[in-house]
C-alpha atoms as a PDB file:
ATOM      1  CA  UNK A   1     -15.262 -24.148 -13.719  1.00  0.00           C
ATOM      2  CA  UNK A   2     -17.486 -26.921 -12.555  1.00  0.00           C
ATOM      3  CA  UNK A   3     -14.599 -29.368 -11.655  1.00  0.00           C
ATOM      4  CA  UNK A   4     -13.584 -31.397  -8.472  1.00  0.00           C
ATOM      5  CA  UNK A   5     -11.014 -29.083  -6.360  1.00  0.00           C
ATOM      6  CA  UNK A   6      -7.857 -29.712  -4.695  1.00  0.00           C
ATOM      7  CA  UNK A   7      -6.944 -26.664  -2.274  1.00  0.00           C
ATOM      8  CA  UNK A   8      -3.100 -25.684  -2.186  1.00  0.00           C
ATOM      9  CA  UNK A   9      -2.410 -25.286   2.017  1.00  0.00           C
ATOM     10  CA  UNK A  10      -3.960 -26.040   4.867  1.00  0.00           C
ATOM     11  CA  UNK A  11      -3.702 -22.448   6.736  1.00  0.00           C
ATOM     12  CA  UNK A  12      -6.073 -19.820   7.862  1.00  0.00           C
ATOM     13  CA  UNK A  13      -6.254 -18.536   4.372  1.00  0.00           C
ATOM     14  CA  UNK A  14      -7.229 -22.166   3.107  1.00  0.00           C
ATOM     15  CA  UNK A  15      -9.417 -22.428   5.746  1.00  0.00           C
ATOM     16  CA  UNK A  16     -11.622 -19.480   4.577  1.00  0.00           C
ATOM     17  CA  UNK A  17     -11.753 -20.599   1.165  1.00  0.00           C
ATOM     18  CA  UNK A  18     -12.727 -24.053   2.144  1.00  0.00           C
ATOM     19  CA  UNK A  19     -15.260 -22.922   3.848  1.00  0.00           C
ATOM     20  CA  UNK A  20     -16.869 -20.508   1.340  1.00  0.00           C
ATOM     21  CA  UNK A  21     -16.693 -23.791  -1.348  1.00  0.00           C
ATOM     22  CA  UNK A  22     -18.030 -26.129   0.256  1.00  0.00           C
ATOM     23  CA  UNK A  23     -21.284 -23.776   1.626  1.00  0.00           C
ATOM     24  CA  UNK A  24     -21.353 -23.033  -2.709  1.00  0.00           C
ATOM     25  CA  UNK A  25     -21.460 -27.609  -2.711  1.00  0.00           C
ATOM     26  CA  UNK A  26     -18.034 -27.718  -4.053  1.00  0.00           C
ATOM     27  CA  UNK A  27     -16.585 -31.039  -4.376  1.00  0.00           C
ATOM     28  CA  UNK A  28     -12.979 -31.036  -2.831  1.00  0.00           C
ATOM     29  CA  UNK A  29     -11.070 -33.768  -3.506  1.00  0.00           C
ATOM     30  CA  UNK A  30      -8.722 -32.520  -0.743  1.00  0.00           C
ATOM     31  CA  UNK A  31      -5.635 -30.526   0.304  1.00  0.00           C
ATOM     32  CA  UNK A  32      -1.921 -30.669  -0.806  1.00  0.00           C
ATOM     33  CA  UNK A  33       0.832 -29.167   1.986  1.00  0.00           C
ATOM     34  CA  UNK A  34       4.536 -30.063   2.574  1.00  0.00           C
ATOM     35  CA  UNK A  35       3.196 -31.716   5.651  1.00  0.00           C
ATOM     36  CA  UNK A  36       0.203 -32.620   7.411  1.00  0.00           C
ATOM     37  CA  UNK A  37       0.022 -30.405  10.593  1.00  0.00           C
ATOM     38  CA  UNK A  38      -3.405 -29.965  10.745  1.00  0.00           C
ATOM     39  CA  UNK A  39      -6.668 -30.996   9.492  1.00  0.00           C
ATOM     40  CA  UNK A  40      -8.564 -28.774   6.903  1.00  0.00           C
ATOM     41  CA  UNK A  41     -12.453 -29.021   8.306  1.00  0.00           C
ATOM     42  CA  UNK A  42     -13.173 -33.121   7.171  1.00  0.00           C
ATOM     43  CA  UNK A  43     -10.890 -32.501   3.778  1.00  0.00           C
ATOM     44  CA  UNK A  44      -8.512 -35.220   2.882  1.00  0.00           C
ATOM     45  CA  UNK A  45      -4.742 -34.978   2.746  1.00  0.00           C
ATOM     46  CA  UNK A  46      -3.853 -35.854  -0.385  1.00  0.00           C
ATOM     47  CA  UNK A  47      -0.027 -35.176   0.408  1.00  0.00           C
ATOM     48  CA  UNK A  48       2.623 -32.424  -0.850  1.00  0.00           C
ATOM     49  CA  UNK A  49       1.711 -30.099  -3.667  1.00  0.00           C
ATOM     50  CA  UNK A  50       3.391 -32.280  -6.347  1.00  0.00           C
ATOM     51  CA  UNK A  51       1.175 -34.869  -6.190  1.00  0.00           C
ATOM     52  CA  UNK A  52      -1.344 -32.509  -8.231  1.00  0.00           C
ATOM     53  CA  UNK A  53       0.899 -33.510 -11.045  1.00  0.00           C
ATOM     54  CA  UNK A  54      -0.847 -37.407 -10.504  1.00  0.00           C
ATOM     55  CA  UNK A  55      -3.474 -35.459 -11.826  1.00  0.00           C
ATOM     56  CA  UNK A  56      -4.876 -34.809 -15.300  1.00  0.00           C
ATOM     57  CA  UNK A  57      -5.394 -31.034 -15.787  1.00  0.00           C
ATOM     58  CA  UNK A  58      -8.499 -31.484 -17.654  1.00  0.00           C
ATOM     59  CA  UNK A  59      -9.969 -33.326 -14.618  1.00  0.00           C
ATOM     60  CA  UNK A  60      -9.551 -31.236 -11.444  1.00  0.00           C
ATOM     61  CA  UNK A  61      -9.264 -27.475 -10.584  1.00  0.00           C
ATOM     62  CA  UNK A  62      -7.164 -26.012  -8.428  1.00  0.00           C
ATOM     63  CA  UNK A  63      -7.633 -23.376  -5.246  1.00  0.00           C
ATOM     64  CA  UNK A  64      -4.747 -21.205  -4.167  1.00  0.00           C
ATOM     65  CA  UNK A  65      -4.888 -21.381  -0.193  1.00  0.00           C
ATOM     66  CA  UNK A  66      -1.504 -19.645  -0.280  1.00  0.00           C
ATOM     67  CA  UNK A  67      -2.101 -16.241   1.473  1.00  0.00           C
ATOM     68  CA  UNK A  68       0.545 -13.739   0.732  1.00  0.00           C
ATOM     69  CA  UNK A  69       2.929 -15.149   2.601  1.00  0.00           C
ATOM     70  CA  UNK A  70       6.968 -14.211   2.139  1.00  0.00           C
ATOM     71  CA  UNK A  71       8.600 -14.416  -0.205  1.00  0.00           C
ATOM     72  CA  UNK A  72       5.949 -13.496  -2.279  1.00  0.00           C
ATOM     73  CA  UNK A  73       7.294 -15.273  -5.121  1.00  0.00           C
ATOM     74  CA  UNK A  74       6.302 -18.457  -3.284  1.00  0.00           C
ATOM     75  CA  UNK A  75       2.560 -17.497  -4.503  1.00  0.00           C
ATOM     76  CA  UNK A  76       3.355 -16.419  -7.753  1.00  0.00           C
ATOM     77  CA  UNK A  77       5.436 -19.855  -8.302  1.00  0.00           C
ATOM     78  CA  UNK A  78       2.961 -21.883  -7.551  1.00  0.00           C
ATOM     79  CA  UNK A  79       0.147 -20.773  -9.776  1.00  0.00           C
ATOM     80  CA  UNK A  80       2.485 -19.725 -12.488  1.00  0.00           C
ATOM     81  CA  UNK A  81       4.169 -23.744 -12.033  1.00  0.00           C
ATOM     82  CA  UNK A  82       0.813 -25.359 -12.169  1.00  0.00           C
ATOM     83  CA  UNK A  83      -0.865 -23.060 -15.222  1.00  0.00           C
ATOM     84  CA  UNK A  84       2.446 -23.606 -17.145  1.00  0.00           C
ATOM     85  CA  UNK A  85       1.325 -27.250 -16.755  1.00  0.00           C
ATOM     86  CA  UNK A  86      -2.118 -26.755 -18.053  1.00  0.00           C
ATOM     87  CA  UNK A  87      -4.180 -26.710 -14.638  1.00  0.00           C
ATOM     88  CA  UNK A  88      -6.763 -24.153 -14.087  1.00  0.00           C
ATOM     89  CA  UNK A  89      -7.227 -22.313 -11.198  1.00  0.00           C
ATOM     90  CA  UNK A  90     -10.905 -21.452  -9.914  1.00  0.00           C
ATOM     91  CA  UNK A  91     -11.798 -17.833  -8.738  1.00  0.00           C
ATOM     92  CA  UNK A  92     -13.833 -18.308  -5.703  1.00  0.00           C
ATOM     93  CA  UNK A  93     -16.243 -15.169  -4.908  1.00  0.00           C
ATOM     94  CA  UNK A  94     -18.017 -14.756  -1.047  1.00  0.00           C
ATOM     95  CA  UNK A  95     -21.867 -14.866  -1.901  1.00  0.00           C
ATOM     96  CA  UNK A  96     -21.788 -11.570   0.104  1.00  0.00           C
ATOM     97  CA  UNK A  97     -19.296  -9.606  -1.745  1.00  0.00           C
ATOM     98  CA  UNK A  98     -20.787  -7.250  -4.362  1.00  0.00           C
ATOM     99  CA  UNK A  99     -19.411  -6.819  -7.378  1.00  0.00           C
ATOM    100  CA  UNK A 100     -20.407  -4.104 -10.471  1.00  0.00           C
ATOM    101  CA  UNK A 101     -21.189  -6.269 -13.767  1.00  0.00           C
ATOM    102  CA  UNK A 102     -18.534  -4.264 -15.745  1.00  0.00           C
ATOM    103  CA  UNK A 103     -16.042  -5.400 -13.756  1.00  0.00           C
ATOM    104  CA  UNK A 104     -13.460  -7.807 -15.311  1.00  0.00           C
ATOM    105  CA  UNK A 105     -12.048 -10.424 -13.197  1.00  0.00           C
ATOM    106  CA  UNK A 106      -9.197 -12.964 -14.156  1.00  0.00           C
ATOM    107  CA  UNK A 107      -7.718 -16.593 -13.059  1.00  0.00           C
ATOM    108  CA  UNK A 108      -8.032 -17.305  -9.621  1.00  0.00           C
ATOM    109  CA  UNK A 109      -8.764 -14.257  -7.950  1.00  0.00           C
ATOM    110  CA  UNK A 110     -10.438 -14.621  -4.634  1.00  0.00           C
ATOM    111  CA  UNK A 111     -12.781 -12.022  -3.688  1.00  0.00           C
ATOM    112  CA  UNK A 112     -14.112 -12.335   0.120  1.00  0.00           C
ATOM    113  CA  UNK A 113     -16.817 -11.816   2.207  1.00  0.00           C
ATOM    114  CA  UNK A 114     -18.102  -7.894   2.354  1.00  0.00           C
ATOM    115  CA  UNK A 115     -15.646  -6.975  -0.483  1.00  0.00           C
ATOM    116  CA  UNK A 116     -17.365  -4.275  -3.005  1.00  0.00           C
ATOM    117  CA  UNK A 117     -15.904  -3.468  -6.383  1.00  0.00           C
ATOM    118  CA  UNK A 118     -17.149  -1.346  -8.446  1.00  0.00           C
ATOM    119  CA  UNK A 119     -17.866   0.040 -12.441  1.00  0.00           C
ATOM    120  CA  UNK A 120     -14.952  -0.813 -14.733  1.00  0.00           C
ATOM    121  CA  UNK A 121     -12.638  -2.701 -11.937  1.00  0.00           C
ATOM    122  CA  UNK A 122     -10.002  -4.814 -13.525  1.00  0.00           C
ATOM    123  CA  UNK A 123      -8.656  -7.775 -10.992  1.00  0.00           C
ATOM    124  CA  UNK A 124      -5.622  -9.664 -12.542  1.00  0.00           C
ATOM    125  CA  UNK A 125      -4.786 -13.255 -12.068  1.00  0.00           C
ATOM    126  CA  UNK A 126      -4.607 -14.813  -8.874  1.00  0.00           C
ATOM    127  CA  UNK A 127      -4.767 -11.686  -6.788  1.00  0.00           C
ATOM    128  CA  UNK A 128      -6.924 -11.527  -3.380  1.00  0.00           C
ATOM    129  CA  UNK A 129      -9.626  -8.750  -2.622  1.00  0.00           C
ATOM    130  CA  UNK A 130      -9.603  -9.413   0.913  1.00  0.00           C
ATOM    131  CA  UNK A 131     -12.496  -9.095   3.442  1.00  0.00           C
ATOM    132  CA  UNK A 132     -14.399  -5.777   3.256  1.00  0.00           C
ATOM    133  CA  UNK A 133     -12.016  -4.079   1.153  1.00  0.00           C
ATOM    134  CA  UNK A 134     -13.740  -1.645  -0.975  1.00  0.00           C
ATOM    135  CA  UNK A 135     -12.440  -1.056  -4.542  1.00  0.00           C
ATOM    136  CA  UNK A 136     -14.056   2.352  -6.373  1.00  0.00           C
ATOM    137  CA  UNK A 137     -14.588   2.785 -10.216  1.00  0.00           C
ATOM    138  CA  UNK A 138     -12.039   2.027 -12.609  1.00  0.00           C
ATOM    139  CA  UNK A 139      -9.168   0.821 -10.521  1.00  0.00           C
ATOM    140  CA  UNK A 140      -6.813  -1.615 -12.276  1.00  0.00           C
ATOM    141  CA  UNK A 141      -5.275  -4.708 -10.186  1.00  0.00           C
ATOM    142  CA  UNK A 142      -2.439  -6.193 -12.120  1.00  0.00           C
ATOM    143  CA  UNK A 143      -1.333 -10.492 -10.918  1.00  0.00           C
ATOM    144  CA  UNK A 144      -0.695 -11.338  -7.560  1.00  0.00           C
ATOM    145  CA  UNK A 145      -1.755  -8.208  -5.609  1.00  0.00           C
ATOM    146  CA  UNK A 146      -3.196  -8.698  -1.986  1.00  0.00           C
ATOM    147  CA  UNK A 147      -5.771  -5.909  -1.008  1.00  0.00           C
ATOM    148  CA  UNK A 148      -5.906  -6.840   2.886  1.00  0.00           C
ATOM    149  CA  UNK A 149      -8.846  -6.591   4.749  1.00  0.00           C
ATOM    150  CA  UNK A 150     -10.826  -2.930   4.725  1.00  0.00           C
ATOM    151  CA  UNK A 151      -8.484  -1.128   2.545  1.00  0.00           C
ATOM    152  CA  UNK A 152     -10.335   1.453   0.557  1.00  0.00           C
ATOM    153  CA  UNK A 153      -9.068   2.638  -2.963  1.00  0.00           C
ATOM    154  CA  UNK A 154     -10.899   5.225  -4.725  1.00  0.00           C
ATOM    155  CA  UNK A 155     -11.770   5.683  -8.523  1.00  0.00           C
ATOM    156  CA  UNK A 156      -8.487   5.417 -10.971  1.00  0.00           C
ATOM    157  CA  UNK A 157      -6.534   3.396  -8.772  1.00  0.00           C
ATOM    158  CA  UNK A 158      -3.787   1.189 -10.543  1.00  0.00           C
ATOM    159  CA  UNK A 159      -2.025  -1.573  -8.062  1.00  0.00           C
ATOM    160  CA  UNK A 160       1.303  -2.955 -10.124  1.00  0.00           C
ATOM    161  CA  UNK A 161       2.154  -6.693 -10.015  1.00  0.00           C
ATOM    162  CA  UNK A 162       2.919  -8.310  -6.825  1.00  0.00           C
ATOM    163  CA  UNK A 163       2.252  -5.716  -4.020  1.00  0.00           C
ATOM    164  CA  UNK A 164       0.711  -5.985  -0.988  1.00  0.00           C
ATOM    165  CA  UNK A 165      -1.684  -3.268   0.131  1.00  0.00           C
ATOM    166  CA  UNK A 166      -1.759  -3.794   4.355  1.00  0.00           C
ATOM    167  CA  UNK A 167      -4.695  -3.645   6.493  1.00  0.00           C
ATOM    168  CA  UNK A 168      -6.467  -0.919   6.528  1.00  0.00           C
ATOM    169  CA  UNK A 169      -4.722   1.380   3.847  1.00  0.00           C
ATOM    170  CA  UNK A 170      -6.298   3.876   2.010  1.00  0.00           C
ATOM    171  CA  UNK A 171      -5.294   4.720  -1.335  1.00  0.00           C
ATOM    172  CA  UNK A 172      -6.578   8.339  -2.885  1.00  0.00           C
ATOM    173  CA  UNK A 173      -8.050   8.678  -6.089  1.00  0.00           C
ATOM    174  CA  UNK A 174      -5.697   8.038  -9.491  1.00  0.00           C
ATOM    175  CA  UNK A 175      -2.872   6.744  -7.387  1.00  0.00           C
ATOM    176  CA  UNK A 176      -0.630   4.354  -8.838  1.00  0.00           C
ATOM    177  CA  UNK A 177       1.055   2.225  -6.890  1.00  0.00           C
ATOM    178  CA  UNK A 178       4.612   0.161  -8.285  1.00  0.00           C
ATOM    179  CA  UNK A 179       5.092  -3.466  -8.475  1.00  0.00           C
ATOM    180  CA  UNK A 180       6.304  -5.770  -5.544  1.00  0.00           C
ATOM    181  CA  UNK A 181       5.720  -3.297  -2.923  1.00  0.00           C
ATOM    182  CA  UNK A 182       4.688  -2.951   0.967  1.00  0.00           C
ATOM    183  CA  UNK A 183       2.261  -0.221   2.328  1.00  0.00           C
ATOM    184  CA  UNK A 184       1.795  -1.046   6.133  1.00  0.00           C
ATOM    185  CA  UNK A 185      -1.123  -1.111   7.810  1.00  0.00           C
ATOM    186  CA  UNK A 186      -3.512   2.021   8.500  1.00  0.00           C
ATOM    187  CA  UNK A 187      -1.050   4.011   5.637  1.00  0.00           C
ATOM    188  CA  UNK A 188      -2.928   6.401   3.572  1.00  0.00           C
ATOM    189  CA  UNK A 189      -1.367   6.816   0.312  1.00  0.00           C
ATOM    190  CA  UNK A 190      -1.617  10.151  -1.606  1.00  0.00           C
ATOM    191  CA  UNK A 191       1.127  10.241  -4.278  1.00  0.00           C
ATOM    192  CA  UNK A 192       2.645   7.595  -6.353  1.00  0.00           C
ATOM    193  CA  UNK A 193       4.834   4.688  -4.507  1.00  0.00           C
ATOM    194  CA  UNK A 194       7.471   3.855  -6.625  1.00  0.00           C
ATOM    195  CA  UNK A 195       8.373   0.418  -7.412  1.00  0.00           C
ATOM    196  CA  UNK A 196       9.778  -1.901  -5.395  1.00  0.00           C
ATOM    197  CA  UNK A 197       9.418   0.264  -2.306  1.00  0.00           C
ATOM    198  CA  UNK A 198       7.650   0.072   1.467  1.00  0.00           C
ATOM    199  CA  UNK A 199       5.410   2.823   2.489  1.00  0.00           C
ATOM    200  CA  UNK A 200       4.416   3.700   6.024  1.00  0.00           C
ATOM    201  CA  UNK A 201       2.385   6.633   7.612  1.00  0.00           C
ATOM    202  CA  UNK A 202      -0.217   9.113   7.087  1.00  0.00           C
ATOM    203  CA  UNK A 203       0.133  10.782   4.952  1.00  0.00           C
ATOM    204  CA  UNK A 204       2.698   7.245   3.410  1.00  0.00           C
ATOM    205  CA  UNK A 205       6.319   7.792   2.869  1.00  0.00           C
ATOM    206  CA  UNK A 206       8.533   5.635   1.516  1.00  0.00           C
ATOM    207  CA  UNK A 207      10.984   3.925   3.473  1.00  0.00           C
END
């Protein structure tokens, strides 16, 4: 995508991704927010998110600044609200991250700084590989998954839809993990979490 940006948020999440597009010479043609309440480095407010819609899709691409923040369907609204609408959104990629050539990566996604991923990854639309989280061979990220910052997953490691994989966490190999689901911080995860569910601990239990 080599189109003019407009960043969704002005948080610490938007923040980082400002910050990595504009050291890749991004053009931003600013933020959207409900309100102003602070500045986004020199980026102007452009006002709340609907005003993307004075857009045309065709002329602007779109950054989700959203971090997971709850409810989690707040995230998954907004991207799914603007790509019903024909807007793209970009997948911004920390020059530092590495990142296997057979992996497959989808809409959006937003891979940061120190982040490894490796043979046969699959990352899903709009999900976040957060910083230094390593991903092994073959693991399989479905939409809107949030792999926080130095989580570990080994080979054969399916994340479902919508869950949130905490700080930390480390997943054992050919794991599956369900849809919409919490693992807290520091957990290490070796059987299945079912769907739905929070896990907490080492070894993880559901709770």
């Amino acid at each position: 995508m080599n189109k003019p940006l407009i960043v969704i948020g002005n948080g610490g999440h938007a923040s980082v991704l400002t910050e990595i597009l504009l050291t890749q010479g991004e053009k931003i043609i600013g933020f959207t927010a409900p309100k102003k309440e602070k500045n986004l480095f020199s980026i102007q407010y452009l006002g709340t998110d609907e005003t993307i819609l004075n857009y045309i899709p065709e002329d602007i691409g779109l950054v989700m600044g959203l971090g997971m923040i709850q409810p989690l369907s707040v995230r998954q609204w907004m991207f799914h609200h603007y790509v019903n609408r024909g807007y793209q959104f970009k997948t911004v990629i920390h020059p530092s991250a590495i990142i296997a050539p057979s992996v497959t990566v989808g809409q959006g996604v937003q891979i940061m700084a120190g982040a490894i991923i490796q043979t046969n990854s699959v990352i899903a639309d709009n999900s976040i590989i957060n910083t230094g989280a390593l991903l092994d061979h073959d693991c399989k990220i479905d939409q809107h998954v949030h792999i926080a910052p130095g989580s570990i997953l080994s080979g054969n490691v399916h994340i479902q839809e919508g869950t949130h994989i905490g700080t930390g966490v480390t997943v054992i190999q050919g794991i599956e993990i369900g849809a919409n689901c919490l693992i807290g911080a520091g957990a290490v995860v070796v059987k299945n979490i079912t769907s739905g569910m929070k896990a907490i601990g080492v070894p993880a239990k559901e709770v």
